[in-house]
Protein backbone atom coordinates (compact mmCIF):
# COMPACT_ATOMS: atom_id res chain seq x y z
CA UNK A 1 -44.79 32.44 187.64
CA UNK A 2 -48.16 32.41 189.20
CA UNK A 3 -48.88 32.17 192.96
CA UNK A 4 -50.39 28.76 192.25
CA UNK A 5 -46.87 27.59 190.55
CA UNK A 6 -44.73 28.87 193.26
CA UNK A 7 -46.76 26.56 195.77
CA UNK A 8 -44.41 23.79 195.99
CA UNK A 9 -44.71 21.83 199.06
CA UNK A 10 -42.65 18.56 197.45
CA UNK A 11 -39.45 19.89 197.63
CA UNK A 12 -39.42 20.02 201.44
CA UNK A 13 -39.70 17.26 203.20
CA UNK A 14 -42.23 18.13 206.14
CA UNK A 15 -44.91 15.59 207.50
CA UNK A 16 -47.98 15.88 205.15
CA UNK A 17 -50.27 15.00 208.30
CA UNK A 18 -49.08 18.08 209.92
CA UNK A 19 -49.93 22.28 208.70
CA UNK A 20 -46.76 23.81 208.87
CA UNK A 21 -47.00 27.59 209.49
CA UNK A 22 -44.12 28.29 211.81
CA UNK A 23 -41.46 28.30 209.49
CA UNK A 24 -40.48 31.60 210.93
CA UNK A 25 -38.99 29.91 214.25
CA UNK A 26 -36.45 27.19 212.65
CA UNK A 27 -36.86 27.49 208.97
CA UNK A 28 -36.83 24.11 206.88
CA UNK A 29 -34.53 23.12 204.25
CA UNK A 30 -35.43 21.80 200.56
CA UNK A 31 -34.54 18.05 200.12
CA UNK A 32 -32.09 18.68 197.64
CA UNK A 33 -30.00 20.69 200.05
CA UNK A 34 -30.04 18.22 202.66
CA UNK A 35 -29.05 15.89 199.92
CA UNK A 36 -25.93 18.15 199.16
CA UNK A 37 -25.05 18.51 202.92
CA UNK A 38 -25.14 15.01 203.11
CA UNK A 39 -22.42 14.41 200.30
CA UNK A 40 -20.33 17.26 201.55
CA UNK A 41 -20.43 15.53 204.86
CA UNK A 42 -19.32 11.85 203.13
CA UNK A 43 -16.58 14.31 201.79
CA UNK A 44 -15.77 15.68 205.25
CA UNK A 45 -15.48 12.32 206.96
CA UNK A 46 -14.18 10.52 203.85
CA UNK A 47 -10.13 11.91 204.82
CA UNK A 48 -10.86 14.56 207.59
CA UNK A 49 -7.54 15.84 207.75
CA UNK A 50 -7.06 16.82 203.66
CA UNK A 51 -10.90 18.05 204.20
CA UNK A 52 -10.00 20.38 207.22
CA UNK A 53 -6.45 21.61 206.33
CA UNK A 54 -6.62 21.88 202.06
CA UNK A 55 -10.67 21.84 201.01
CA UNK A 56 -12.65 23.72 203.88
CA UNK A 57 -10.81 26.74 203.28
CA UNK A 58 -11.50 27.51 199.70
CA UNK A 59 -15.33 26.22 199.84
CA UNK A 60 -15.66 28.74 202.72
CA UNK A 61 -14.35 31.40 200.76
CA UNK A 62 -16.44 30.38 197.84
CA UNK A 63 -19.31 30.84 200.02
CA UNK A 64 -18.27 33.66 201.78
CA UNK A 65 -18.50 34.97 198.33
CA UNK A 66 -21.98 33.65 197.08
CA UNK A 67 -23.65 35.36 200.19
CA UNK A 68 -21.63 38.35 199.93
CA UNK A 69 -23.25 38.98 196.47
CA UNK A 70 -26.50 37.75 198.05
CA UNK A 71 -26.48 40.09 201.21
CA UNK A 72 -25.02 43.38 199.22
CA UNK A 73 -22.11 43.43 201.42
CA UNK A 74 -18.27 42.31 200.61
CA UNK A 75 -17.61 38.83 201.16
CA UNK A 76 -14.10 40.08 203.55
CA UNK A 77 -16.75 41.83 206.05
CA UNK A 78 -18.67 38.58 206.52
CA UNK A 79 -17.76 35.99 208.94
CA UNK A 80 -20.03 32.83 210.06
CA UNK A 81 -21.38 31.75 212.70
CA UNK A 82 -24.16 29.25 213.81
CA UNK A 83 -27.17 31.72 214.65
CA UNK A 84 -28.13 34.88 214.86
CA UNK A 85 -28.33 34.88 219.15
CA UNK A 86 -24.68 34.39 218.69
CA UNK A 87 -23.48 37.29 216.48
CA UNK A 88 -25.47 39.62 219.22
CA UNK A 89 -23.59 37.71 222.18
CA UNK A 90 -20.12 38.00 219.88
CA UNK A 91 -20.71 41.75 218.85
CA UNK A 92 -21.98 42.47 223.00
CA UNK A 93 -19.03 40.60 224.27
CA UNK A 94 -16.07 43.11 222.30
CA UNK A 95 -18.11 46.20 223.55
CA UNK A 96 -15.64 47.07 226.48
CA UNK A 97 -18.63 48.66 228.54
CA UNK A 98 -17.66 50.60 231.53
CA UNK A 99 -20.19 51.95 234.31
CA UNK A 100 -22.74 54.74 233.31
CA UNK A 101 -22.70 53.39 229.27
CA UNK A 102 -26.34 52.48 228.05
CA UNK A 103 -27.23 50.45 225.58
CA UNK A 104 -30.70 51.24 223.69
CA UNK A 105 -33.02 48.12 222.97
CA UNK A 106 -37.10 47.92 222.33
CA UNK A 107 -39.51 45.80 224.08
CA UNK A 108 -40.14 43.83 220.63
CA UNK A 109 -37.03 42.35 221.30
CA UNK A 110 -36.19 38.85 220.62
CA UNK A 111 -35.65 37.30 224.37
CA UNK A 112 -32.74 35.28 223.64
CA UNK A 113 -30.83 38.88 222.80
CA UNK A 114 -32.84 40.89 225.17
CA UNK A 115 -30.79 38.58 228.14
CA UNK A 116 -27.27 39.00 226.65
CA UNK A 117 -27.47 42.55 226.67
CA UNK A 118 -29.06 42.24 230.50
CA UNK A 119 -25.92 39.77 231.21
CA UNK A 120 -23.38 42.05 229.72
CA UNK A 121 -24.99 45.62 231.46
CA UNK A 122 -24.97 43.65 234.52
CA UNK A 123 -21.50 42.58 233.95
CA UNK A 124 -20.32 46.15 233.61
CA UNK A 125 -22.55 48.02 235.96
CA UNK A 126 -23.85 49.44 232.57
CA UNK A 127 -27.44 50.33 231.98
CA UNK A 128 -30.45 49.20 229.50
CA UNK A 129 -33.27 51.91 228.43
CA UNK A 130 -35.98 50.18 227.18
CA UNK A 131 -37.87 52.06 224.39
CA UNK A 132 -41.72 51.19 224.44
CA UNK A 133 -43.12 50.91 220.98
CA UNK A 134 -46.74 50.55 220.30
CA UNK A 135 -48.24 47.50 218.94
CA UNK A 136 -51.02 47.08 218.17
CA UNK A 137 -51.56 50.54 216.51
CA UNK A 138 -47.45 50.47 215.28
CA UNK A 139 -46.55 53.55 213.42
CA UNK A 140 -43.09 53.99 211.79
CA UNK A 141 -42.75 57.53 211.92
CA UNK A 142 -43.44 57.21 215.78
CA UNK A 143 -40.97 54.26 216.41
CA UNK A 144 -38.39 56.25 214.46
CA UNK A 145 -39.07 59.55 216.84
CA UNK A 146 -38.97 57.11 219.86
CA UNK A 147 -35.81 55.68 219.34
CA UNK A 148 -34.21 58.75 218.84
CA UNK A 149 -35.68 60.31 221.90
CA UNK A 150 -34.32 58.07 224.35
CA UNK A 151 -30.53 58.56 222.88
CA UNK A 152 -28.45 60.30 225.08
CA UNK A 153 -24.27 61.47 225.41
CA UNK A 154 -24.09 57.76 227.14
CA UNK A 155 -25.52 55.88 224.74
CA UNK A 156 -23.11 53.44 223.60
CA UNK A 157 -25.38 51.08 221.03
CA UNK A 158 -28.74 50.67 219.58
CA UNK A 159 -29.93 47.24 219.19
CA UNK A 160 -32.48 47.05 217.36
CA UNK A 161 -34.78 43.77 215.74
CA UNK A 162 -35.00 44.25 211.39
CA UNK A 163 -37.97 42.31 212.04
CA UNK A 164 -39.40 41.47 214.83
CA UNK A 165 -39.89 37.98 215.97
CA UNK A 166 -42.86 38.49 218.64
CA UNK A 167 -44.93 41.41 216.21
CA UNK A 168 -43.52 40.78 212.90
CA UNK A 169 -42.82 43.82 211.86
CA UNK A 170 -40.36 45.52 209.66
CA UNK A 171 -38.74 48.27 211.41
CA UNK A 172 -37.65 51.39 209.60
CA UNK A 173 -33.84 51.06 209.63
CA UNK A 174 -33.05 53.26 206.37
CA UNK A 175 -34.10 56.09 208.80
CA UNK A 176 -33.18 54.73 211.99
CA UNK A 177 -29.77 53.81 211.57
CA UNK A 178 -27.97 57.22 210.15
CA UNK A 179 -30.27 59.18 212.43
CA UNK A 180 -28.89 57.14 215.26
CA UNK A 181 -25.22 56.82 214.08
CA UNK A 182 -25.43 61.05 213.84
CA UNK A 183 -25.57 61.24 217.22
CA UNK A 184 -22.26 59.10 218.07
CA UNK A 185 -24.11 55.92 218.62
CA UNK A 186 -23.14 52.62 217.18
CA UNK A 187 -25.94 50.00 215.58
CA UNK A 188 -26.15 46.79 216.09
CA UNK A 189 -29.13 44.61 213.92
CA UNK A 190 -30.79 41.86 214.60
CA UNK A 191 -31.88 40.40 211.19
CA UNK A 192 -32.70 37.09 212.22
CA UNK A 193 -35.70 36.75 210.35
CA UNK A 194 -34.60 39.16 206.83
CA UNK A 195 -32.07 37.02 204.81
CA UNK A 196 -34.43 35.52 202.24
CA UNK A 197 -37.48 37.51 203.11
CA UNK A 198 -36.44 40.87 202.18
CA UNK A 199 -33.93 42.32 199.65
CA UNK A 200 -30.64 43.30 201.50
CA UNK A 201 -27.90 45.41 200.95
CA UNK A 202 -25.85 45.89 203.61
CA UNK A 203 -23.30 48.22 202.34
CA UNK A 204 -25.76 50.68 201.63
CA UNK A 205 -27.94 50.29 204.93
CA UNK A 206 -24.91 51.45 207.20
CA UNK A 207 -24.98 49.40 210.13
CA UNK A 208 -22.04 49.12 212.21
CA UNK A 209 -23.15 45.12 212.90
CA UNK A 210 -25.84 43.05 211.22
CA UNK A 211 -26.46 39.70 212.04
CA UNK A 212 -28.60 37.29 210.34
CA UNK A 213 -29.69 33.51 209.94
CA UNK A 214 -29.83 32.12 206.66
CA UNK A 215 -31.54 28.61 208.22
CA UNK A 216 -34.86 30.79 208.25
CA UNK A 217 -36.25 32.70 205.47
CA UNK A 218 -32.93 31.53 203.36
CA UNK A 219 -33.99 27.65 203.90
CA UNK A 220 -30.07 26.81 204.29
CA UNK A 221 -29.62 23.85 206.82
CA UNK A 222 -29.76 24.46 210.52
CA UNK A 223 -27.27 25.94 212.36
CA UNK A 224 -26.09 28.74 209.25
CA UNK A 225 -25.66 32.36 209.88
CA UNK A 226 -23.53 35.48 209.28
CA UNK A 227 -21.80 38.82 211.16
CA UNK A 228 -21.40 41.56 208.87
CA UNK A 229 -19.20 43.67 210.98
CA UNK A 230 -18.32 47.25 208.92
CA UNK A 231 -14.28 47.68 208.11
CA UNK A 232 -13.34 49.86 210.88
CA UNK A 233 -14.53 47.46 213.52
CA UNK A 234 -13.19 44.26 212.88
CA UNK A 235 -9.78 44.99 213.88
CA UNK A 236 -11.16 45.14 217.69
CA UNK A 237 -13.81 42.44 217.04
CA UNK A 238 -13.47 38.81 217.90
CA UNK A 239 -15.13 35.56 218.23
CA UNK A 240 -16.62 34.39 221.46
CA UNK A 241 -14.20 31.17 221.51
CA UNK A 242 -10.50 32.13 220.99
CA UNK A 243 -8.52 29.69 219.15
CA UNK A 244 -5.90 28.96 216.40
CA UNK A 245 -7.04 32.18 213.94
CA UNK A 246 -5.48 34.59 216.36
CA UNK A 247 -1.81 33.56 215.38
CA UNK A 248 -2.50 31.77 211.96
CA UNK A 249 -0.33 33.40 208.87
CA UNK A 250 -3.21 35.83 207.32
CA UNK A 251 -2.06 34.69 204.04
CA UNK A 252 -4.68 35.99 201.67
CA UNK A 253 -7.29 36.05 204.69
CA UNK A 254 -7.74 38.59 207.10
CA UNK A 255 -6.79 37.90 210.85
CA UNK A 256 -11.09 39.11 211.34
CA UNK A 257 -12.32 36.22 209.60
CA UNK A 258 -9.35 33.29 210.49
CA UNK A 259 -10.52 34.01 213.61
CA UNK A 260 -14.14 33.28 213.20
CA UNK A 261 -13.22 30.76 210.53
CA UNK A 262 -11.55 28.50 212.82
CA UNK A 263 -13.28 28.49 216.33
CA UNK A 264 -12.38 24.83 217.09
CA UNK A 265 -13.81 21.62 215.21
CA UNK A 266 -17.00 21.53 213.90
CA UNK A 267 -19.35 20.54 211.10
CA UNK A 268 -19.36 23.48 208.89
CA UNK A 269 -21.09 21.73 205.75
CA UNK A 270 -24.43 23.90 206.40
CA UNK A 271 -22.53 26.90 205.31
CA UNK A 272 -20.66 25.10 202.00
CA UNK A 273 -24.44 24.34 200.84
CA UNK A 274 -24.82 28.16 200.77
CA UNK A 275 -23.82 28.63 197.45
CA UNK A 276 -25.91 25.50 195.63
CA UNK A 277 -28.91 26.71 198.11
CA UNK A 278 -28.78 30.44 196.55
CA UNK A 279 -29.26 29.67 192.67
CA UNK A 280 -31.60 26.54 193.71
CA UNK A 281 -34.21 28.59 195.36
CA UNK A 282 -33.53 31.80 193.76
CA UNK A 283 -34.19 29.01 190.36
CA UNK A 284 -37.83 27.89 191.42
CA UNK A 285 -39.55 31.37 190.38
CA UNK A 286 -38.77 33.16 187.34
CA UNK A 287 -38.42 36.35 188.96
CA UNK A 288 -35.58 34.35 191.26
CA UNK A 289 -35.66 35.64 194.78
CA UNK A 290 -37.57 39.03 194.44
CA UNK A 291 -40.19 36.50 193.11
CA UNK A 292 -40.38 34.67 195.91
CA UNK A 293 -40.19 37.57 198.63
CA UNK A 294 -43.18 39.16 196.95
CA UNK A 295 -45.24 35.67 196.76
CA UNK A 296 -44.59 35.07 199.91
CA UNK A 297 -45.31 38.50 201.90
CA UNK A 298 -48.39 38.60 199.32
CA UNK A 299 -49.62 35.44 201.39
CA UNK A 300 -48.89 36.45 204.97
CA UNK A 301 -51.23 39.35 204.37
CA UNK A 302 -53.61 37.70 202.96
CA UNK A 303 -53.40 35.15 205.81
CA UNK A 304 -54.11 37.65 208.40
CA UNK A 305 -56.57 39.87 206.77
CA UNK A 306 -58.84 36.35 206.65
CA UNK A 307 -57.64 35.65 210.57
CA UNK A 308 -58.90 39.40 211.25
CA UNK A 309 -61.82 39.12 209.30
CA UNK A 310 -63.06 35.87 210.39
CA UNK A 311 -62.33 36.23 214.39
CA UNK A 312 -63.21 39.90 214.43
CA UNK A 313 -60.20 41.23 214.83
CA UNK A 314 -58.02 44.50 214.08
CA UNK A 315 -55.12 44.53 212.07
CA UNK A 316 -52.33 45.48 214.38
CA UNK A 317 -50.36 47.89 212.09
CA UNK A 318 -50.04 48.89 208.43
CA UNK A 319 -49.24 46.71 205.35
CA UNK A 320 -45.83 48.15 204.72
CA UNK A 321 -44.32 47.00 208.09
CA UNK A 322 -45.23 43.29 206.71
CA UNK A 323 -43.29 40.57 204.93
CA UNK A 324 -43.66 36.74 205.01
CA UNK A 325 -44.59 37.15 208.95
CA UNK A 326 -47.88 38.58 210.51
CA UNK A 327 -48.64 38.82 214.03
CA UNK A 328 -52.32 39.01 215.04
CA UNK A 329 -53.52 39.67 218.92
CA UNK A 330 -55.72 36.71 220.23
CA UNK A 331 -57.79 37.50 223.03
CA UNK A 332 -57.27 36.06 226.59
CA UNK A 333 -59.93 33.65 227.87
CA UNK A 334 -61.98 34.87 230.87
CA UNK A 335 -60.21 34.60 234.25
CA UNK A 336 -56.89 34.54 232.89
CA UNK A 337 -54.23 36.50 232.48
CA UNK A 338 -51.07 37.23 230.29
CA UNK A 339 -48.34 37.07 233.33
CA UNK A 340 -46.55 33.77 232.90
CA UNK A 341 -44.13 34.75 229.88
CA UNK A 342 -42.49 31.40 229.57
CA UNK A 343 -46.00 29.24 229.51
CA UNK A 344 -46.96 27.20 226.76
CA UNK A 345 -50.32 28.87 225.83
CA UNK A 346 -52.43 25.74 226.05
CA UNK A 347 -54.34 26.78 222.83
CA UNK A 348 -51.06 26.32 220.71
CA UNK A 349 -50.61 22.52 222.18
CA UNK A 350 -54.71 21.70 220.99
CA UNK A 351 -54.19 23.43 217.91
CA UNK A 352 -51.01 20.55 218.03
CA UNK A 353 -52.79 17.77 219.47
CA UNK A 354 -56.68 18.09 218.04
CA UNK A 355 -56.07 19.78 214.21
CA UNK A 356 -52.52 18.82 213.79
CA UNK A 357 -51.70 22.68 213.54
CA UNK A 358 -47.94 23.94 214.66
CA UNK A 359 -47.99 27.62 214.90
CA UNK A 360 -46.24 30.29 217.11
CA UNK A 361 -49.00 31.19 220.14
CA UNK A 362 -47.17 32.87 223.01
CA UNK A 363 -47.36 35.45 225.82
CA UNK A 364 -45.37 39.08 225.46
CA UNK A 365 -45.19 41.11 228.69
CA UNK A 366 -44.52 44.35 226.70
CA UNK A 367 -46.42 45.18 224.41
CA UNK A 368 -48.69 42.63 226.78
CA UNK A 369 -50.51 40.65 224.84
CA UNK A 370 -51.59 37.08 223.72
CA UNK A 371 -50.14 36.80 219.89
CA UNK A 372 -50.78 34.24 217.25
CA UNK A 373 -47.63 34.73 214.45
CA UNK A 374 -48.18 33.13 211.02
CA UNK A 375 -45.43 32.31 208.48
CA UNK A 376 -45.90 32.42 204.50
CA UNK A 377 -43.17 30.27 202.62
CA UNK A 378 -43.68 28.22 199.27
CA UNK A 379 -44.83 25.09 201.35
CA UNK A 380 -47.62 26.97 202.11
CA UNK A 381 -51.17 27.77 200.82
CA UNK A 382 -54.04 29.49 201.65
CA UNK A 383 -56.15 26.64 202.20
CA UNK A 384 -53.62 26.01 205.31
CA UNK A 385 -54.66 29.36 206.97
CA UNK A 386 -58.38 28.33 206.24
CA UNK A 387 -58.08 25.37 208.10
CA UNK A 388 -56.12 27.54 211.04
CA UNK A 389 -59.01 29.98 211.25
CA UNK A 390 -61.53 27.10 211.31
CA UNK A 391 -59.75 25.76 214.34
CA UNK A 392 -59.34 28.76 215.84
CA UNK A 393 -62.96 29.50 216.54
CA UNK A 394 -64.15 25.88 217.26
CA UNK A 395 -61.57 26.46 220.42
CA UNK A 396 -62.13 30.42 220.98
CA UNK A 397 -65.46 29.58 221.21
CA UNK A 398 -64.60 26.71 223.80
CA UNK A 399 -62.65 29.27 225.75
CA UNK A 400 -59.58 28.22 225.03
């Protein structure tokens, strides 16, 4: 299929009046999967207690499966959860840190897991080493020879971003993670932002954790995401709420995922839709999900070289460390300054307000910077990024 055919903005069902090029921060879900959520929930509350006890567990398992196949990993090392922020806190959490243990992390670290591994050093008078990785001007030979420069005989855990959610960029993690694991050190991945952009297989990569959201780059419905946790792990591995899997009969589980699978009552339709979500989107292109990976990555660059190009800018780092994400560095209007972290840039709420824009504009205190993130995903089109860059310097130019 052509680029032109895989533009298909009606099967979402987004505000017209509004460019949508943020899908990296909360995904959005096709209409048809909502549709199916919605019946499995009419199921669900239809005779909750044959749903609960006799249906949930098979469809689980059946989608346990479908994402197994989809991730390259066996569906028994899979558990779910509802984001990706939680399989770092769960994986964190069964650690058993002691004082003098350090746990390795970068400073294009997602915030949300950069504090639970400050809460849980803190807890155990263990320490954090912060590896500093150039951006712009990223290079992955030299993130690769930093990371494995600041390992050391205390070194408990490397945890370390797929992709990046500040920068965007695909870290090297076929080197990284064997030449890390050689030296006694366990991995832990944050691939918030990979399930749907790029082709997994997580048997082969190695980690000893990878966590992932399928709500993003997947389009399942909010709240749907995975722990891959490798075999010889799960045994001392277990949810962050404790209840009825720890003494269920295993039957023809595992007492790894009862555990996860039962963490109390909740609504756990977003994950049964995982199946019906997989062929449907992986149907729209006829080069399925590959297809749609390279459509979409194809965009985000061409998004940012026309950013760069248009506002004088330099691309930050090389193609191959880009998929449906690129990060661009804005520069900072006269007499201010990139200090307050946790500010809403007040270009992002104009670009809201005035052009009915919603893109990711934020602060990062290291690598500092002011960065403008675009997303690529079939609702998209290049017109959209057009429009951005028109905005963009109508309200640069105002010093915004």
């Amino acid at each position: 299929m052509t680029e032109d055919a895989l533009y298909r903005p009606e099967l979402w069902s987004l505000d017209p009046d509004v460019l949508h090029l943020n899908h990296g921060s909360f995904g959005a879900c096709p209409s048809q999967i909502l549709e199916q959520q919605t019946l499995l929930r009419q199921q669900m509350e239809s005779n909750t207690l044959r749903f609960f006890e006799q249906v949930l567990p098979e469809l689980l398992e059946t989608a346990r499966k479908a994402l197994g196949l989809f991730l390259g990993a066996p569906a028994q090392d899979l558990v779910f959860v509802d984001n990706a922020t939680t399989g770092i806190s769960t994986v964190l959490s069964n650690l058993d840190l002691i004082p003098g243990d350090r746990i390795l992390v970068t400073d294009h670290g997602y915030n949300a897991c950069s504090n639970a591994v400050r809460y849980f050093t803190k807890k155990a008078s263990a320490e954090i080493d912060l590896i500093n990785l150039p951006f712009p001007g990223s290079d992955a030979n030299e993130f690769i020879e930093r990371i494995l420069r600041a390992c050391t005989s205390r070194t408990r855990l490397l945890l370390i971003d797929h992709i990046t959610s500040p920068t965007a960029l695909i870290m090297p993690l076929e080197e990284i993670v064997p030449a890390v694991q050689q030296r006694g050190i366990q991995v832990l991945v944050d691939g918030a932002h990979a399930p749907g952009m790029l082709p997994l297989r997580l048997t082969d990569l190695g980690a000893d954790y990878y966590t992932g959201n399928c709500h993003k780059w997947m389009c399942a419905p909010k709240g749907t995401a995975f722990l891959y946790v490798k075999p010889e792990h799960q045994s001392n591995l277990h949810p962050l709420t404790i209840s009825h899997g720890m003494n269920r009969p295993v039957g023809d589980s595992t007492r790894f995922r009862l555990e996860f699978d039962w963490v109390g009552t909740r609504d756990l339709t977003g994950f049964l839709t995982l199946p019906a979500l997989i062929e449907y989107m992986g149907g729209i292109s006829n080069e399925g999900w590959t297809g749609i990976m390279a459509r979409n990555r194809a965009l985000a660059l061409e998004a940012r070289d026309l950013i760069c190009q248009e506002l004088g800018l330099e691309s930050p780092c090389p193609v191959d460390m880009i998929g449906s994400l690129a990060t661009v560095c804005l520069p900072v209007p006269k007499k201010a300054t990139v200090t307050d972290y946790h500010a809403v840039d007040p270009l992002k709420e104009i670009l809201r307000h005035n052009h009915g824009i919603e893109v990711s504009l934020s602060a990062w205190p290291s690598p500092a910077g002011r960065y403008l993130r675009v997303s690529a995903q079939l609702y998209n089109s290049l017109v959209h990024y057009q429009q951005l860059t028109k905005a963009l310097q109508v309200e640069l130019g105002r010093g915004h």
